[in-house]
N, C-alpha and C. Protein backbone atom coordinates (compact mmCIF):
# COMPACT_ATOMS: atom_id res chain seq x y z
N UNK A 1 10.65 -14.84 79.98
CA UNK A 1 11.09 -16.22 80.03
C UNK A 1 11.92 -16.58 78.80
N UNK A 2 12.83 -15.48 78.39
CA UNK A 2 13.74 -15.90 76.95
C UNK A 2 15.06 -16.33 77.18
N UNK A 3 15.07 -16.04 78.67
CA UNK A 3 16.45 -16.53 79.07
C UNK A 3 16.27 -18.74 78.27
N UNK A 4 17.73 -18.94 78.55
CA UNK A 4 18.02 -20.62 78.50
C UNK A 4 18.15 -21.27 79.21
N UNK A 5 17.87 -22.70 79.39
CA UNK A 5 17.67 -23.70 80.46
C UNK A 5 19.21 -23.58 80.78
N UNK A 6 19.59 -23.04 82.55
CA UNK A 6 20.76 -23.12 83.10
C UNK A 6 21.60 -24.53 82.65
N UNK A 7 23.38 -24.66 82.21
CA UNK A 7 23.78 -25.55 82.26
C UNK A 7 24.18 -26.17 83.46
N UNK A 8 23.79 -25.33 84.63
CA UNK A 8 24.27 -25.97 86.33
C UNK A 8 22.89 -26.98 86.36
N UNK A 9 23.15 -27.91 86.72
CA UNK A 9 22.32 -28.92 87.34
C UNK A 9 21.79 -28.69 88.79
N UNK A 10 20.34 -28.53 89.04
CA UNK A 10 19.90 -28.55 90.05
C UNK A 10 18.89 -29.79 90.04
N UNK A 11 18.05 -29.33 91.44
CA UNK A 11 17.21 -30.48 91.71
C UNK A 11 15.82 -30.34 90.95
N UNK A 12 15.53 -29.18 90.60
CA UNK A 12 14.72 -28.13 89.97
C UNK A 12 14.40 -28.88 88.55
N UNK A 13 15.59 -29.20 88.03
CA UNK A 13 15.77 -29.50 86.87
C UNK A 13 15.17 -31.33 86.57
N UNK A 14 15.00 -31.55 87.44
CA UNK A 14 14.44 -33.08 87.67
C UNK A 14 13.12 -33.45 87.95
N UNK A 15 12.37 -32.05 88.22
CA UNK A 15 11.20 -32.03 88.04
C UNK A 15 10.51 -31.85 86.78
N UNK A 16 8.81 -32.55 86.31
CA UNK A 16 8.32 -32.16 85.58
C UNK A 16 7.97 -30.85 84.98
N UNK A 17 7.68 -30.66 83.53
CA UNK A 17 7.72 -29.03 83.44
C UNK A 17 6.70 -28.77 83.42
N UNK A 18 5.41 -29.19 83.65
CA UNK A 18 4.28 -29.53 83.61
C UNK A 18 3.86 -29.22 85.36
N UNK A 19 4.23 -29.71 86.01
CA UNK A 19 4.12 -29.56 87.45
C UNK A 19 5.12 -28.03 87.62
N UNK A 20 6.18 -27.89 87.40
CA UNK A 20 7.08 -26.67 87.66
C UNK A 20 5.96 -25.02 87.09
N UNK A 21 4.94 -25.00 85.75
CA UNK A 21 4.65 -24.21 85.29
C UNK A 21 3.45 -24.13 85.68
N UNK A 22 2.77 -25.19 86.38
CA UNK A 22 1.29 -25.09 87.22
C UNK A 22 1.37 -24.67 88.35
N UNK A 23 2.58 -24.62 89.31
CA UNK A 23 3.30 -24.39 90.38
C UNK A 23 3.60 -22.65 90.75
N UNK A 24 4.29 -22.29 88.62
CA UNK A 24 4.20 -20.80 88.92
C UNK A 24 3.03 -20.08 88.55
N UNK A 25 1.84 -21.01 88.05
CA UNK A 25 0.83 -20.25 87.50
C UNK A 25 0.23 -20.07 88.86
N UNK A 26 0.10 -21.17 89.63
CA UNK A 26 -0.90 -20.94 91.20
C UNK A 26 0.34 -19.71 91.92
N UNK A 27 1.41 -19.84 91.94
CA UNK A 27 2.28 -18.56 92.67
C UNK A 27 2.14 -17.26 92.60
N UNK A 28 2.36 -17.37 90.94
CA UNK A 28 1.92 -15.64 90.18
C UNK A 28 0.37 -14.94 90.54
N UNK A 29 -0.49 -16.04 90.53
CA UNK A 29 -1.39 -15.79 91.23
C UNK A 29 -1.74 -15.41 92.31
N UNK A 30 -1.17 -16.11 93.56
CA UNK A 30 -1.08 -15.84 94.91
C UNK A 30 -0.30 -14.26 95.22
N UNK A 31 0.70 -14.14 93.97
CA UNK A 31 1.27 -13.01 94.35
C UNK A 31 0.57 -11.85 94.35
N UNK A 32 -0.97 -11.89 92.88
CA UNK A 32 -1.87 -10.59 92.74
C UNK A 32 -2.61 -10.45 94.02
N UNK A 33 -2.94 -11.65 94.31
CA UNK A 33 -4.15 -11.85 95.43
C UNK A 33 -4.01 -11.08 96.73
N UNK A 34 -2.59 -11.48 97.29
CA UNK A 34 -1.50 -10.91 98.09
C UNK A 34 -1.63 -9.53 98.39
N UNK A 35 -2.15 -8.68 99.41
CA UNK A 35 -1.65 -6.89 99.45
C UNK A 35 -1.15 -6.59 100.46
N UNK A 36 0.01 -7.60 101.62
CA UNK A 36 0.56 -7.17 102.44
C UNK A 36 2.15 -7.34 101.73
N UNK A 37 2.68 -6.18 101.73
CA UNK A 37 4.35 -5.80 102.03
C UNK A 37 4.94 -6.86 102.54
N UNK A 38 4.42 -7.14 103.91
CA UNK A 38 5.15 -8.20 104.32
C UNK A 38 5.72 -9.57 103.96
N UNK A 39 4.04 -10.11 103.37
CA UNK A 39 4.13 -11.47 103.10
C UNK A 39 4.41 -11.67 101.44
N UNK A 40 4.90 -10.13 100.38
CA UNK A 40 5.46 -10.29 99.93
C UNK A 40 6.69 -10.33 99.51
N UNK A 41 7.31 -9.66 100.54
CA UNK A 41 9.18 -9.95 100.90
C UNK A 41 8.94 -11.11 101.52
N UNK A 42 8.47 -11.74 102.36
CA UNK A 42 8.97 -13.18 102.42
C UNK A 42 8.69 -14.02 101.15
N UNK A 43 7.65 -13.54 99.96
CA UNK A 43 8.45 -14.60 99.06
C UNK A 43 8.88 -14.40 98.55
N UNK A 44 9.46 -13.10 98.43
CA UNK A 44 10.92 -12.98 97.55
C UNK A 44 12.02 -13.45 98.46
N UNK A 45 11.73 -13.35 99.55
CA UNK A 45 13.03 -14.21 100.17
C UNK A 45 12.59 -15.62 99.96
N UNK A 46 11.63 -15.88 99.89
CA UNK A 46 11.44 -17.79 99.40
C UNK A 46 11.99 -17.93 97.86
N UNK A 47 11.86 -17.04 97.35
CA UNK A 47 12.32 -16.78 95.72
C UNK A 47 13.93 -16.82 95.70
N UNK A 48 14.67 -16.19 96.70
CA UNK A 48 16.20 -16.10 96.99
C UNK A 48 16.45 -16.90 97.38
N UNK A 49 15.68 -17.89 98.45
CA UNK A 49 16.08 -19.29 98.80
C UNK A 49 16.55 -20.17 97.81
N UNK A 50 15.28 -20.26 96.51
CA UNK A 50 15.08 -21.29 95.68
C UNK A 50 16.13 -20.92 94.88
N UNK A 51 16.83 -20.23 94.85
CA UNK A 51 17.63 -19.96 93.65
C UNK A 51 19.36 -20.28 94.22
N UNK A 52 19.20 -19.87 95.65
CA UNK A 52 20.67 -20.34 96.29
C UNK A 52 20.80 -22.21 96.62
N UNK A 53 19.65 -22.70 96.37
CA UNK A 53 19.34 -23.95 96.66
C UNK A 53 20.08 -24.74 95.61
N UNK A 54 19.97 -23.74 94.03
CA UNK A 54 20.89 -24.50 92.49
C UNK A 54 22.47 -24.29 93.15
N UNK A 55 23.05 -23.64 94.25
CA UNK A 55 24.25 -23.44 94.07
C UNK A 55 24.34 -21.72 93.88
N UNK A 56 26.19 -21.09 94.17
CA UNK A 56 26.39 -19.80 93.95
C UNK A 56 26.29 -19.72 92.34
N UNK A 57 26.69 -20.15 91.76
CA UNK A 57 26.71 -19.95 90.12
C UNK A 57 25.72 -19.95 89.67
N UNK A 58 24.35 -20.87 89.77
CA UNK A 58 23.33 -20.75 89.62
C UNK A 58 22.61 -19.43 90.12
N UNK A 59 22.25 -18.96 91.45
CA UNK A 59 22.30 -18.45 91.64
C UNK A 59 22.45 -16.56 91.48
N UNK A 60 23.82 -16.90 90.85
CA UNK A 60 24.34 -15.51 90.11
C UNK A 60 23.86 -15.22 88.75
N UNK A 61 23.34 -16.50 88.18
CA UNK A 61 23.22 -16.14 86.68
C UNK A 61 21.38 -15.96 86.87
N UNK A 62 21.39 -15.94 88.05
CA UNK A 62 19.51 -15.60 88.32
C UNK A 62 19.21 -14.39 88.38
N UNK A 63 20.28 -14.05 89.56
CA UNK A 63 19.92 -12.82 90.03
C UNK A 63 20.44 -11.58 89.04
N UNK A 64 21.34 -12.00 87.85
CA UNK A 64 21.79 -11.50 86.82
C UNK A 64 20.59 -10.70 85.82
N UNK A 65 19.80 -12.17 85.73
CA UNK A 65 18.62 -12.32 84.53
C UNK A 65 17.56 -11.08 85.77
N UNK A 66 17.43 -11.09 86.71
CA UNK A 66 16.62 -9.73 87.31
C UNK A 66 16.84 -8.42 87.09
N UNK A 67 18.69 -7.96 86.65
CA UNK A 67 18.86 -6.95 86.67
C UNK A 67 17.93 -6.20 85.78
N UNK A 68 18.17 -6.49 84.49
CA UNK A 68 16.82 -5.28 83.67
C UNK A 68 15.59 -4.53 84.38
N UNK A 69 15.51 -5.78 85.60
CA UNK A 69 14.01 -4.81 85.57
C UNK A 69 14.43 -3.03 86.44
N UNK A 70 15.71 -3.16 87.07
CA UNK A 70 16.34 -2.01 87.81
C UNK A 70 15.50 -0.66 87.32
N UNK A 71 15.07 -0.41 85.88
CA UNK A 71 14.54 1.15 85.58
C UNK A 71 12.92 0.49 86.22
N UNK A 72 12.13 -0.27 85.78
CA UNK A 72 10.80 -0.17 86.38
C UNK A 72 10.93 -0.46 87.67
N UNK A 73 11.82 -0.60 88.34
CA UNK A 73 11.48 -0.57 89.94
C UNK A 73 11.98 0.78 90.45
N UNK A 74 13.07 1.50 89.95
CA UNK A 74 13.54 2.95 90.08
C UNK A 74 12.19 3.59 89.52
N UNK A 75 11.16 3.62 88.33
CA UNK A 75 10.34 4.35 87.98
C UNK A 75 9.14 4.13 89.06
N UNK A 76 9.05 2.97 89.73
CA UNK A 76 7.58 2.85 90.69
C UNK A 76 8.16 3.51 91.54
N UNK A 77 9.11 3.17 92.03
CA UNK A 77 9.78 3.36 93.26
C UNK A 77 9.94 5.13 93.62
N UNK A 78 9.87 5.74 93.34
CA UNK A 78 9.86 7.46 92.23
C UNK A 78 8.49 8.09 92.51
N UNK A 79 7.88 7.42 91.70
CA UNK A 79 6.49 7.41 91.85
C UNK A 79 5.45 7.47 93.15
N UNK A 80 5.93 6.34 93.86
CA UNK A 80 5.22 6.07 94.96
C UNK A 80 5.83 6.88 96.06
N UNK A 81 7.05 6.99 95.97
CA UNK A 81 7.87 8.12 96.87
C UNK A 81 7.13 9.62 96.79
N UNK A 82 7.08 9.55 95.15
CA UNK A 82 6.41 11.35 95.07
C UNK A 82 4.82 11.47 95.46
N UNK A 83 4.08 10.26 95.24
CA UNK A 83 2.63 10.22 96.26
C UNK A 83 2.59 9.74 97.43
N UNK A 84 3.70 9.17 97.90
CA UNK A 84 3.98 9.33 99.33
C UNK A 84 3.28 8.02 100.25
N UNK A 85 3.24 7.18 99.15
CA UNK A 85 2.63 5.70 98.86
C UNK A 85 3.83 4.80 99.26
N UNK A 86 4.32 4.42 100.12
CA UNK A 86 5.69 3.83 99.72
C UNK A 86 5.35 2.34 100.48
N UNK A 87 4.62 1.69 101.37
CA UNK A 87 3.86 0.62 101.38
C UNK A 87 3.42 0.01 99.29
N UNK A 88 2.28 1.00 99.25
CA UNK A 88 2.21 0.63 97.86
C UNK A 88 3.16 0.26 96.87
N UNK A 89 3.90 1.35 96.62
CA UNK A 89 5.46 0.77 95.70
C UNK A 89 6.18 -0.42 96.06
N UNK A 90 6.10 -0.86 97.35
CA UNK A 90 6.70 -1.95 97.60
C UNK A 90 6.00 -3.03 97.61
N UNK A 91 4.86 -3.00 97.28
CA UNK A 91 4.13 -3.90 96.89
C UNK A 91 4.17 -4.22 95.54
N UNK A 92 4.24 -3.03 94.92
CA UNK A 92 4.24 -3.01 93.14
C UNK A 92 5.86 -4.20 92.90
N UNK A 93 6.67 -3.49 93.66
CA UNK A 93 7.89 -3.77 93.23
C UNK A 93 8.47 -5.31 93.29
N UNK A 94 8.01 -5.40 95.00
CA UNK A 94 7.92 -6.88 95.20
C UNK A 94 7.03 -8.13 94.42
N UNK A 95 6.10 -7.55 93.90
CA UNK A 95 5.33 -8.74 93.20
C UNK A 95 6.39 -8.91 91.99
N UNK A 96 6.46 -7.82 91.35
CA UNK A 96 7.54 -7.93 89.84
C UNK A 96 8.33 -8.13 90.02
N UNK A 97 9.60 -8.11 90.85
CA UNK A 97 10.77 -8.99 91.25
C UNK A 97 10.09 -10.25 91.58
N UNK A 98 9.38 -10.68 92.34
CA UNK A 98 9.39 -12.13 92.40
C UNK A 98 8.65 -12.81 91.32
N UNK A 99 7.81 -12.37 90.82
CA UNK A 99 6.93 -13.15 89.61
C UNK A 99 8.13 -12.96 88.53
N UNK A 100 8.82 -12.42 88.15
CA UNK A 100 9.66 -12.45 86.91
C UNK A 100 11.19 -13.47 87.51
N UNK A 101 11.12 -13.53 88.81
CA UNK A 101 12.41 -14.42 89.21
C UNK A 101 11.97 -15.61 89.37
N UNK A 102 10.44 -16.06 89.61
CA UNK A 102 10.07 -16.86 89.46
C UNK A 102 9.80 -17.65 88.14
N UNK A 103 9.59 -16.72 87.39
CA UNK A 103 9.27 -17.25 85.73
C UNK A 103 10.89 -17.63 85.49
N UNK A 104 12.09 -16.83 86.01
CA UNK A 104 12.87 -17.05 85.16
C UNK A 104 13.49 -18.06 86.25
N UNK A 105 13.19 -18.58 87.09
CA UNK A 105 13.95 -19.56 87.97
C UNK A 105 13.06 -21.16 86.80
N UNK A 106 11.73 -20.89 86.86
CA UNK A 106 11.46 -22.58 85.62
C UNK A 106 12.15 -22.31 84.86
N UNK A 107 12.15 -21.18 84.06
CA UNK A 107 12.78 -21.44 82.80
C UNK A 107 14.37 -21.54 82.65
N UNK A 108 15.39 -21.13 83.76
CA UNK A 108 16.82 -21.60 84.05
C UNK A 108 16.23 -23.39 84.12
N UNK A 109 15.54 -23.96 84.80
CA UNK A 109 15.47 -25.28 85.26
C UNK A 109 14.44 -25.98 84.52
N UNK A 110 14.00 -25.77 82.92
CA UNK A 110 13.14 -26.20 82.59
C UNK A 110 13.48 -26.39 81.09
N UNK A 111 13.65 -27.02 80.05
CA UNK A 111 14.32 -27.46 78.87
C UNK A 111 13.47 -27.12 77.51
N UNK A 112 13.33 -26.38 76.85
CA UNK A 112 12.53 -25.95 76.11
C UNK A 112 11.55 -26.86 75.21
N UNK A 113 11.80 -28.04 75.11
CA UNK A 113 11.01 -29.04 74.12
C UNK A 113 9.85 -29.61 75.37
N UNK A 114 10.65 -29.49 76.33
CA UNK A 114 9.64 -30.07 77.58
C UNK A 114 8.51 -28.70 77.70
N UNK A 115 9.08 -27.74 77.67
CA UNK A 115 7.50 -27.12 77.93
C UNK A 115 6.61 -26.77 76.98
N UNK A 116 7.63 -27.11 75.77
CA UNK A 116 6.72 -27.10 74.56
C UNK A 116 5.41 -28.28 74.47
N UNK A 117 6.28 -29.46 74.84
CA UNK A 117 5.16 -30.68 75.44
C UNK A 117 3.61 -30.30 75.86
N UNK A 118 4.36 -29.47 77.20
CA UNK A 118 3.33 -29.08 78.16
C UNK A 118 1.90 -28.26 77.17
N UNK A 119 2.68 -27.13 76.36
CA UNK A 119 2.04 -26.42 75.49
C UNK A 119 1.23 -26.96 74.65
N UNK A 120 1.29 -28.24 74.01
CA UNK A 120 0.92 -29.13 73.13
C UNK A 120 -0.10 -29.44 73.78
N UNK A 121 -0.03 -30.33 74.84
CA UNK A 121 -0.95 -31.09 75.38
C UNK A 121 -2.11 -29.99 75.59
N UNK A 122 -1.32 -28.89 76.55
CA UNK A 122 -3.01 -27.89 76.66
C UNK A 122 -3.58 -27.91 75.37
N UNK A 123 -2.84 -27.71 74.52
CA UNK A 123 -3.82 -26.94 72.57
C UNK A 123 -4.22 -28.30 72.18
N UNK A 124 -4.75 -29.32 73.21
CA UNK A 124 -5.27 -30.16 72.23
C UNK A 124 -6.85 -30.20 71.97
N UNK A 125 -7.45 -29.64 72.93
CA UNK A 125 -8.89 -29.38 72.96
C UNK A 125 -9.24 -27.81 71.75
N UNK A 126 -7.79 -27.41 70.86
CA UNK A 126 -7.99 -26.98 69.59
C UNK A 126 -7.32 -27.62 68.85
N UNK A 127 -7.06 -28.99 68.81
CA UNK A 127 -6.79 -29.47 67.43
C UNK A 127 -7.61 -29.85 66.18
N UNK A 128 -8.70 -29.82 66.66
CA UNK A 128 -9.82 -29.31 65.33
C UNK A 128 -9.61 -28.30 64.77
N UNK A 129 -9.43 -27.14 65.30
CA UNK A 129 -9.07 -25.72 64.25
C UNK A 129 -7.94 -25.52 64.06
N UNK A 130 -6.52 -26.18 64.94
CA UNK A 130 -5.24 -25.81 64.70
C UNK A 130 -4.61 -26.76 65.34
N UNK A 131 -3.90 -27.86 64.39
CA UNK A 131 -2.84 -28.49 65.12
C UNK A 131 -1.77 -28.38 66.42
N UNK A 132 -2.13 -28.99 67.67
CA UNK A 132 -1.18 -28.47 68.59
C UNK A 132 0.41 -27.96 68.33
N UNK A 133 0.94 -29.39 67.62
CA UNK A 133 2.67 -29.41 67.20
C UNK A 133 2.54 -27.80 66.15
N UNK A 134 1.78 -27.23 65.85
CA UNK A 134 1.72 -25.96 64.74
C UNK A 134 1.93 -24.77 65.76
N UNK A 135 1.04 -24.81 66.96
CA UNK A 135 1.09 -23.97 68.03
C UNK A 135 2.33 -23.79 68.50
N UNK A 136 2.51 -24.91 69.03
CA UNK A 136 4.18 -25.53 69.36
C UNK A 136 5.01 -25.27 69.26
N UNK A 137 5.23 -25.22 67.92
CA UNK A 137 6.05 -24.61 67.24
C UNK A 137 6.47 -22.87 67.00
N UNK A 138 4.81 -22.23 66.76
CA UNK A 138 4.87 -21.09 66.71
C UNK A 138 5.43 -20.25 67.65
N UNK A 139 4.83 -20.79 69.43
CA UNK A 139 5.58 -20.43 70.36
C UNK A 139 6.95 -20.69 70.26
N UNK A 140 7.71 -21.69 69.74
CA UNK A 140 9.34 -22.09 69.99
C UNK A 140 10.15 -20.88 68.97
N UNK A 141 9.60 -20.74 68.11
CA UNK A 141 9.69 -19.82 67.03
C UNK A 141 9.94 -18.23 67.50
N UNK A 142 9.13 -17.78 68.09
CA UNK A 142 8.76 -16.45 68.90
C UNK A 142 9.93 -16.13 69.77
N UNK A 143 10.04 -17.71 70.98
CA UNK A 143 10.93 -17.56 71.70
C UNK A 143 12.36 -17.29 71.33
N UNK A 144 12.78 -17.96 69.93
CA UNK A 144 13.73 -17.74 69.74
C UNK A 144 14.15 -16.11 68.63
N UNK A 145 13.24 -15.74 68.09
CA UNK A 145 12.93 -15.13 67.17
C UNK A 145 12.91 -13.73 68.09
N UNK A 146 12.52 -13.39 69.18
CA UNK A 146 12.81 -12.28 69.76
C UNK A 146 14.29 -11.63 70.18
N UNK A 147 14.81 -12.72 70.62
CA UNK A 147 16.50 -12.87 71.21
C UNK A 147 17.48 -12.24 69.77
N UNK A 148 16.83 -12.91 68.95
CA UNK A 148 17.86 -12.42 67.44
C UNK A 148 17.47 -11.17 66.96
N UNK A 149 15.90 -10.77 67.37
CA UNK A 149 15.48 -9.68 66.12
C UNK A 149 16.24 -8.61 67.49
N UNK A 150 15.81 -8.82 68.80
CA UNK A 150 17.10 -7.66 69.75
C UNK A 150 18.77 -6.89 69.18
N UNK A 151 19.27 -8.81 68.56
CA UNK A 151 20.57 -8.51 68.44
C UNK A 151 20.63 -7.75 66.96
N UNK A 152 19.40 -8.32 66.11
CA UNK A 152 19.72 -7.74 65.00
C UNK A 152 19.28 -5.93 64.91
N UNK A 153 18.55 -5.58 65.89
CA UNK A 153 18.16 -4.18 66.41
C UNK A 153 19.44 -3.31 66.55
N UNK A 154 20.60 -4.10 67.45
CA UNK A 154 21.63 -3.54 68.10
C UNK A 154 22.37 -3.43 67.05
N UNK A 155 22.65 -4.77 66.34
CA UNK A 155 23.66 -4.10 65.40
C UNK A 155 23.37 -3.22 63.89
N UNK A 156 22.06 -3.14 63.60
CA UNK A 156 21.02 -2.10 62.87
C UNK A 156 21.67 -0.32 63.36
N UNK A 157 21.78 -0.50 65.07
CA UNK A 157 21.43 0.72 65.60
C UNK A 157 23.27 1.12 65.63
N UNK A 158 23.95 -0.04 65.64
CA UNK A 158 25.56 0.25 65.30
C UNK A 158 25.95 1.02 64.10
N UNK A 159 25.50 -0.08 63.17
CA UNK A 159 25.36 0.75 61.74
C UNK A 159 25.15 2.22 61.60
N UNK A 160 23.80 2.90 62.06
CA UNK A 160 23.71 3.92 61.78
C UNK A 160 24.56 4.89 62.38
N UNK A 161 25.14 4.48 63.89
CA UNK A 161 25.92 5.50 64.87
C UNK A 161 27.49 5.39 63.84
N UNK A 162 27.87 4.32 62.89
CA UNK A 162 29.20 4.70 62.28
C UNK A 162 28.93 5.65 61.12
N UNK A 163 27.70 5.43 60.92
CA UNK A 163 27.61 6.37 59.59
C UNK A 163 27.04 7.94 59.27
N UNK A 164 26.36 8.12 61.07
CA UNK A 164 25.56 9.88 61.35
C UNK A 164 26.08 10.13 62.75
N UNK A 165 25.85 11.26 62.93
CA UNK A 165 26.19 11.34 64.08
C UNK A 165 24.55 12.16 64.56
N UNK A 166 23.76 11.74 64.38
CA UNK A 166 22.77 11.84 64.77
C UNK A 166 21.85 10.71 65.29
N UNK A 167 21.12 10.82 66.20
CA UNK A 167 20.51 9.56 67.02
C UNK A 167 19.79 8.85 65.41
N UNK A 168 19.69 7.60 66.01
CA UNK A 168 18.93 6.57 65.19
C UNK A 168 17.21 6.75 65.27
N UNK A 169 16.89 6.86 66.16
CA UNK A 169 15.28 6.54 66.65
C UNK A 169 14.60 6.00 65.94
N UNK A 170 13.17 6.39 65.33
CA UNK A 170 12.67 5.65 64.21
C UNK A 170 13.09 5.54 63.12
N UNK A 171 14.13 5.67 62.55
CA UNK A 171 15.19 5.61 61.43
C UNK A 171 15.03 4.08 61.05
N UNK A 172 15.31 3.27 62.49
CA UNK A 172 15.67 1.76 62.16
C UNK A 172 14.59 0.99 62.14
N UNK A 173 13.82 1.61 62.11
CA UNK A 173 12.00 0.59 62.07
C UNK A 173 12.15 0.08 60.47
N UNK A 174 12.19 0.96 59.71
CA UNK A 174 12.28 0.27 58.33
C UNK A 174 12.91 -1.04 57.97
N UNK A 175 14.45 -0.50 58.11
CA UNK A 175 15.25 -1.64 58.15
C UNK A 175 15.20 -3.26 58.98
N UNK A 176 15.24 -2.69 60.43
CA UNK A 176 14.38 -3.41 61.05
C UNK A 176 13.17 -4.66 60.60
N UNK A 177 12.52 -4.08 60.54
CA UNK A 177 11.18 -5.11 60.16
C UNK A 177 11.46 -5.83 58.53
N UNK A 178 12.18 -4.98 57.93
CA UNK A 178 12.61 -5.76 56.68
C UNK A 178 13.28 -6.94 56.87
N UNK A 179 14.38 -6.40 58.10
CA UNK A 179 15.23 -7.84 58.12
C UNK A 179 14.31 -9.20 59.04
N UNK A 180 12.93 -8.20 59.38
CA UNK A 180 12.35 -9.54 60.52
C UNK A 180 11.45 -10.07 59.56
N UNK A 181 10.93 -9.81 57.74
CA UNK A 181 10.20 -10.38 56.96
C UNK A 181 11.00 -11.28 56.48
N UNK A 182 12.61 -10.78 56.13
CA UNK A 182 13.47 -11.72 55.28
C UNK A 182 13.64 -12.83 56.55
N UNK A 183 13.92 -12.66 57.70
CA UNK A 183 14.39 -13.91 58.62
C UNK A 183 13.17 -14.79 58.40
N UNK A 184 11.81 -14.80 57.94
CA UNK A 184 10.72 -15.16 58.82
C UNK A 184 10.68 -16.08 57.20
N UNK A 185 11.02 -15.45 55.78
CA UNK A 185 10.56 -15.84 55.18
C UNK A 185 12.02 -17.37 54.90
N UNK A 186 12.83 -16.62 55.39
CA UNK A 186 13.91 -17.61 55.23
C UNK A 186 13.89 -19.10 56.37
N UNK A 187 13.20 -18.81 57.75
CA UNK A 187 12.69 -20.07 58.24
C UNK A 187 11.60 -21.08 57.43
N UNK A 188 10.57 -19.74 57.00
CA UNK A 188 9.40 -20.38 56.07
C UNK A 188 9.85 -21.66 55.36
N UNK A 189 10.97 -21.01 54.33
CA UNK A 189 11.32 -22.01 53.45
C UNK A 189 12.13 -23.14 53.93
N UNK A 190 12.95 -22.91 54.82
CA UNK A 190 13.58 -24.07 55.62
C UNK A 190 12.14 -25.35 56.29
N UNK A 191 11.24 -24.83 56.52
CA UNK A 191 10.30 -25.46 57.19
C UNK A 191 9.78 -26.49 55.94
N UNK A 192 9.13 -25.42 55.13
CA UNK A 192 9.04 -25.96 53.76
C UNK A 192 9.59 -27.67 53.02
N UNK A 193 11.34 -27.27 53.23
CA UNK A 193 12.27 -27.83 52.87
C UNK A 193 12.33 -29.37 53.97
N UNK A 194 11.77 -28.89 55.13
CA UNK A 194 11.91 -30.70 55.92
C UNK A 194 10.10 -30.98 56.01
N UNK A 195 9.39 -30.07 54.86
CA UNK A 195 8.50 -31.35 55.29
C UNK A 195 7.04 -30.29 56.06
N UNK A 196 7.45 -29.05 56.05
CA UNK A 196 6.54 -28.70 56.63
C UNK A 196 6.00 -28.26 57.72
N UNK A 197 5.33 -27.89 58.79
CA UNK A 197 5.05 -27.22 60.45
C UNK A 197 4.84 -28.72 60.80
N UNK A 198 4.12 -29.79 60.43
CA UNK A 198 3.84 -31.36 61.01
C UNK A 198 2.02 -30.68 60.89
């Protein structure tokens, strides 16, 4: 769910995020519960509905955000072929295409401070041991904090390909995590600087 709230306007988007994320928690659910093939291609075709419903552009930038999963559905898919399971694999496969198109269909249509809300409100039955807005935060933090430490991975792993001509592999863990103490300590102090987590 690191993708960003789509800039296409749907109807999706006019719903609560609170109702939209209770909606995919009872779904994701229904999907484990679920062990017919069948009735889980129809909700991935209910999943393809909901997404042609934002429009083609919408739409495309959905079915975009699915591509990654292409190696774990080639690796089940492999798998279940070579045990000769292929009901099963398509069960495997279909739940994870739709539970991850589903996560990422709220989160195209869902605005990040709003589900931080949502987040808040649950952590309030721990605001005796930990401020919700602290939680809040930590999650908003994470979310964004993964997307950069990726890019800063890639261009880590650039670096080394101009300078060896030998693979990188664990080479860049060092560097790596150095630059994810300096980013972390450099929000620290920014936080610091307005005042604090709240």
């Amino acid at each position: 769910m690191l993708t960003l709230t789509s800039p296409v306007e749907t109807w999706a988007h006019r719903w609560p995020a609170g109702v939209k994320l209770a909606a995919l928690a009872v779904a994701t659910t229904g999907l484990f519960v679920v062990g017919s093939a069948w009735v889980l291609a129809g909700a991935f075709l209910a999943t393809l509905a909901l997404y042609l419903s934002g429009g083609g552009r919408f739409a495309r930038a959905g079915l975009r955000l699915l591509w990654p999963l292409w190696p774990f559905v080639l690796i089940v898919g492999l798998w279940h072929w070579w045990s000769r399971d292929l009901s099963g694999g398509a069960v495997v496969v279909l739940r994870m295409v739709t539970a991850v198109g589903l996560a990422n269909f709220v989160t195209m249509t869902t605005r990040l401070s709003d589900m931080l809300a949502v987040f808040e409100w649950l952590a309030r039955p721990l605001a005796r041991v930990l401020p919700p807005r602290r939680l809040a935060l930590a999650f908003a933090l994470v979310i964004r904090f993964i997307p950069v430490m990726l890019e800063r991975m890639a261009l880590i792993r650039q670096s080394w390909a101009a300078r060896s001509p030998r693979p990188a592999r664990w080479r860049v863990m060092v560097p790596a995590t150095l630059a994810a103490l300096d980013d972390a300590d450099r929000v620290a102090e920014a936080l610091r600087a307005r005042g604090g987590a709240g």
